[in-house]
Each structure stands twice: as structure tokens, then as C-alpha cells.
Protein backbone atom coordinates (compact mmCIF):
# COMPACT_ATOMS: atom_id res chain seq x y z
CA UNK A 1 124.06 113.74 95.38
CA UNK A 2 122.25 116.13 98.02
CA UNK A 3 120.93 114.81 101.68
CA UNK A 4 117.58 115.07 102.56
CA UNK A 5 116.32 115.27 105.71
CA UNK A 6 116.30 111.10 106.24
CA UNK A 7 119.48 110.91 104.89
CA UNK A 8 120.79 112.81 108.09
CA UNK A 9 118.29 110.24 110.06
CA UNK A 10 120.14 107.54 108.89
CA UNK A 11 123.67 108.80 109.52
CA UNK A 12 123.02 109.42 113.31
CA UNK A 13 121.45 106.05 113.70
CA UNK A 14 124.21 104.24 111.62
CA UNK A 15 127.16 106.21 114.00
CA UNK A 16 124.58 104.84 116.82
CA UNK A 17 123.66 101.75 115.96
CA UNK A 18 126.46 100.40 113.40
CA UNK A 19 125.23 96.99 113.58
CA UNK A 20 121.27 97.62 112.53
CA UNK A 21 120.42 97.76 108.81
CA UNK A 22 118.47 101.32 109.09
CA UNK A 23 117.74 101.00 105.02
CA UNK A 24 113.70 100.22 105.76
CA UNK A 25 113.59 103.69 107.48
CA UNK A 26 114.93 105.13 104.06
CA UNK A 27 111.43 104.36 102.51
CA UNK A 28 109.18 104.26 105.25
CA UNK A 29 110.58 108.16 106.60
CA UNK A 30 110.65 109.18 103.22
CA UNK A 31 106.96 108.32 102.85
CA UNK A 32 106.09 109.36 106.02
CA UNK A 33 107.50 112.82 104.89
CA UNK A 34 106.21 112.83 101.55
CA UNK A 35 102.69 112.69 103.19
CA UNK A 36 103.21 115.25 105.57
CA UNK A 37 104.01 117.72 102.77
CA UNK A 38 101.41 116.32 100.18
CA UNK A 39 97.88 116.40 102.40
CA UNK A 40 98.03 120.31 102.69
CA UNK A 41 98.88 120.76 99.43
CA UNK A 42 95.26 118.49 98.66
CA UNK A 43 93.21 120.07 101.47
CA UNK A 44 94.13 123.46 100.04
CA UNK A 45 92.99 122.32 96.45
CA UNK A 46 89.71 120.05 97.56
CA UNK A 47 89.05 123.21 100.41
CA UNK A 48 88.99 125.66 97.43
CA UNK A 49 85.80 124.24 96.55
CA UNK A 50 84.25 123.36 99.96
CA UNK A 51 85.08 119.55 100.25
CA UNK A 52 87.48 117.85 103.02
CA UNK A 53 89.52 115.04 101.59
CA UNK A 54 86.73 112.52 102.77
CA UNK A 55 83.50 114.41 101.25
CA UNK A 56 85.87 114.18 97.92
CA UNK A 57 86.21 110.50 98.15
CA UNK A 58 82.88 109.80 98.20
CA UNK A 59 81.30 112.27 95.36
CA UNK A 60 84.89 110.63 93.53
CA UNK A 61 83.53 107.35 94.22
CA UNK A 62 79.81 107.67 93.15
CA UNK A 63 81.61 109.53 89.88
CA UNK A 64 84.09 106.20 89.50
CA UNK A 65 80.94 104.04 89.67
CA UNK A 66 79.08 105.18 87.05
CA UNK A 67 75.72 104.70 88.41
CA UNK A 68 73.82 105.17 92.10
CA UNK A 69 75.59 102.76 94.99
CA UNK A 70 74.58 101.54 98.25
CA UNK A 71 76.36 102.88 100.93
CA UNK A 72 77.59 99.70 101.90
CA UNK A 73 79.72 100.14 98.52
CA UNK A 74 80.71 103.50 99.30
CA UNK A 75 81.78 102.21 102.48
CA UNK A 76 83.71 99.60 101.49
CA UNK A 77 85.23 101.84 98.39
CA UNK A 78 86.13 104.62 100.33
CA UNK A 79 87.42 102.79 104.05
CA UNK A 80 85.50 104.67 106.22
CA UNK A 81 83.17 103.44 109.17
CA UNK A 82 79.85 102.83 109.01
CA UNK A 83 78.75 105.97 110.96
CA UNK A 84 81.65 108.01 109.55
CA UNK A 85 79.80 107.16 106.33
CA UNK A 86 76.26 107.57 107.56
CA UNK A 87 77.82 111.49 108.90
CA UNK A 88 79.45 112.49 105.38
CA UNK A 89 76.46 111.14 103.23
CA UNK A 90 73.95 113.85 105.33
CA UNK A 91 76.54 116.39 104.99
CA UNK A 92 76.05 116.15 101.23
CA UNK A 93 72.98 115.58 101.05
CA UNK A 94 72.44 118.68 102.74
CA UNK A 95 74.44 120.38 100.59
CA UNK A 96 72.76 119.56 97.39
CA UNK A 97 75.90 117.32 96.35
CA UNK A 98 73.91 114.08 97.03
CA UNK A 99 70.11 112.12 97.03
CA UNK A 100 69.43 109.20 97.77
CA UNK A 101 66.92 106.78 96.18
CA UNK A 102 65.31 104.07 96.91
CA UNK A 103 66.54 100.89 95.92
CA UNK A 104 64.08 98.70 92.88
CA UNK A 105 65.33 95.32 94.09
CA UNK A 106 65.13 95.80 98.01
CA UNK A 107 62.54 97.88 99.73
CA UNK A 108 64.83 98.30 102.47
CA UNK A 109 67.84 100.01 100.63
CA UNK A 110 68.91 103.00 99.16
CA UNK A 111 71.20 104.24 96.22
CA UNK A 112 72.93 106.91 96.50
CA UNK A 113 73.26 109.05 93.34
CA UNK A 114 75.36 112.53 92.65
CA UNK A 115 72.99 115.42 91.92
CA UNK A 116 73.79 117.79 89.08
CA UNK A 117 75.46 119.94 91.31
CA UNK A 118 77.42 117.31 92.71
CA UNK A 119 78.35 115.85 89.21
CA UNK A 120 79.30 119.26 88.15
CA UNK A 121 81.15 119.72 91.49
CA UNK A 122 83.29 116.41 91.15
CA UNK A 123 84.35 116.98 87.92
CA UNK A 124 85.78 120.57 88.02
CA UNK A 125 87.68 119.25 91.74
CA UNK A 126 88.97 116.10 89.74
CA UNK A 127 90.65 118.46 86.96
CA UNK A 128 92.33 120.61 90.15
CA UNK A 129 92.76 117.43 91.95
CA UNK A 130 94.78 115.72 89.39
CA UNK A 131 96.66 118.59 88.25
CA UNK A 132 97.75 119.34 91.60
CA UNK A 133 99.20 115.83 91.94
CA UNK A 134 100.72 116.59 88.30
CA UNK A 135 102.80 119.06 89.77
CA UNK A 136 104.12 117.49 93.18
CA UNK A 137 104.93 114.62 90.66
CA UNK A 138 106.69 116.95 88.12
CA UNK A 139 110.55 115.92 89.20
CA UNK A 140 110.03 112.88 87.94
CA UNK A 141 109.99 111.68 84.17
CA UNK A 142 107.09 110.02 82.73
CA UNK A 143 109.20 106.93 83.15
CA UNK A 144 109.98 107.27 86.72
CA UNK A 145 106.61 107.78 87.66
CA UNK A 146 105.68 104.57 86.25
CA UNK A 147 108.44 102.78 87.58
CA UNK A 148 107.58 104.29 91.27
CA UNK A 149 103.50 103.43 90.86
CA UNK A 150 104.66 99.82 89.65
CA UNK A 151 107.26 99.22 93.21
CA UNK A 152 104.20 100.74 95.04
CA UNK A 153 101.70 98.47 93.31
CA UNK A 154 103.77 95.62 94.37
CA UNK A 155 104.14 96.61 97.47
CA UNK A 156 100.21 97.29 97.87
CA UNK A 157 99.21 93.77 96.53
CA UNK A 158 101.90 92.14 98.97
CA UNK A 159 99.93 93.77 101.74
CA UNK A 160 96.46 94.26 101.23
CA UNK A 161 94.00 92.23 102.88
């Protein structure tokens, strides 16, 4: 079987440090890694049409939700702060991408909605988006891929808050 880069990590540390079980590194580098080589690769597709990762994540989340949402729900959806939320939502409202509404139940809210252009937007980035991940994925069988999103699930649900 070939070495990867971590592989090598782990040999100098267990010629090092022959008494420490290095085996969490294995995952943790190899994630740490895979992310280094995976967020250009999504830049360059969500930067083809004009959106950072985080201006994606919120149109993406007002398209998941199916209707308007408080920013307090895009906030909470999408983990950013309050004022990193506040920032993104005048950026695309500015663009055209967003509007936001006032709320029928509390006179002191708003909804925020996609426009067309944002609807349209979301959905042709979604396709690239997706297909792009497609392809990073495409050493793996359909079968691996599930097993891998299943060890991360359980990994995620051990951890969350």
C-alpha cells in the first residue's frame, strides 16, 4: 500500500516517541490535510459565480428552508456571529441576492427571503457545488462513501453541543 504524507508523520514520531500511540494523528492529520486541499477547490467553484464560501451558506440556507427566515435562524443555521451575519446579509442585499421583509407576527422582525436572482443564483452554484464534491469524492465507491459519512456522523453526534 502507498504512504501518504501522514504516514511519514507517523513513522518519525513512532522512531521518536516509541512509547505514544500516534494512531489519533492518523485521522485528525489526514483531515486536517484533506481540508487544506478541499477549500480551494470550493472557493474556486462558489468564486466562479461571485460568492465566498459564507455568502453561499446563507443563500444555501434560505434555499434549504423553504420559506423567508429570521436572521436569528440563519445565524444559528449557518454558525456565524451576529455581526458577521448582520455584514453578509447587506452584502446580498446589495447585490440583488437578498430582501428582507417584514415579519406578520412581530412588528419588530424581519424575514429574510432569496430574490429571483438569488434563487436562480443558488441553484445553478448548488449543481457546481455538488458536482465538485462528486469528483474529490470519486476514489471512493458508492459504498465507501456511505460507510465514511456514517463514522463521521458518529463522530459528529458524539461531539456536538
Amino acid at each position: 500500500m502507498q504512504k501518504d504524507h501522514v504516514d511519514l508523520v507517523l513513522e518519525q514520531w513512532q522512531q521518536q516517541r516509541p512509547d505514544l500511540d500516534v494512531s489519533p494523528m492518523a485521522i485528525f492529520g489526514r483531515l486536517s490535510r484533506m481540508n487544506s486541499m478541499v477549500e480551494p477547490k470550493i472557493k474556486a467553484v462558489l468564486k466562479s459565480y461571485g460568492l465566498t464560501i459564507a455568502e453561499f451558506d446563507v443563500l444555501a440556507a434560505l434555499k434549504r428552508g423553504g420559506e423567508p427566515l429570521t436572521p436569528t435562524t440563519l445565524y444559528n443555521t449557518t454558525m456565524l456571529t451576529s455581526g458577521a451575519m448582520t455584514a453578509r446579509l447587506d452584502k446580498l442585499e446589495q447585490r440583488g441576492f437578498i430582501k428582507r421583509l417584514p415579519s406578520a407576527t412581530d412588528r419588530r422582525s424581519l424575514l429574510i427571503a432569496l430574490t429571483e436572482k438569488g434563487l436562480e443564483l443558488v441553484d445553478t452554484a448548488v449543481n457546481a457545488h455538488v458536482e465538485n464534491e462528486r469528483q474529490m469524492l470519486a476514489c471512493f465507491s458508492e459504498d465507501e462513501i456511505k460507510q465514511l459519512a456514517s463514522l463521521m456522523k458518529t463522530w459528529l453526534l458524539a461531539h456536538e453541543k
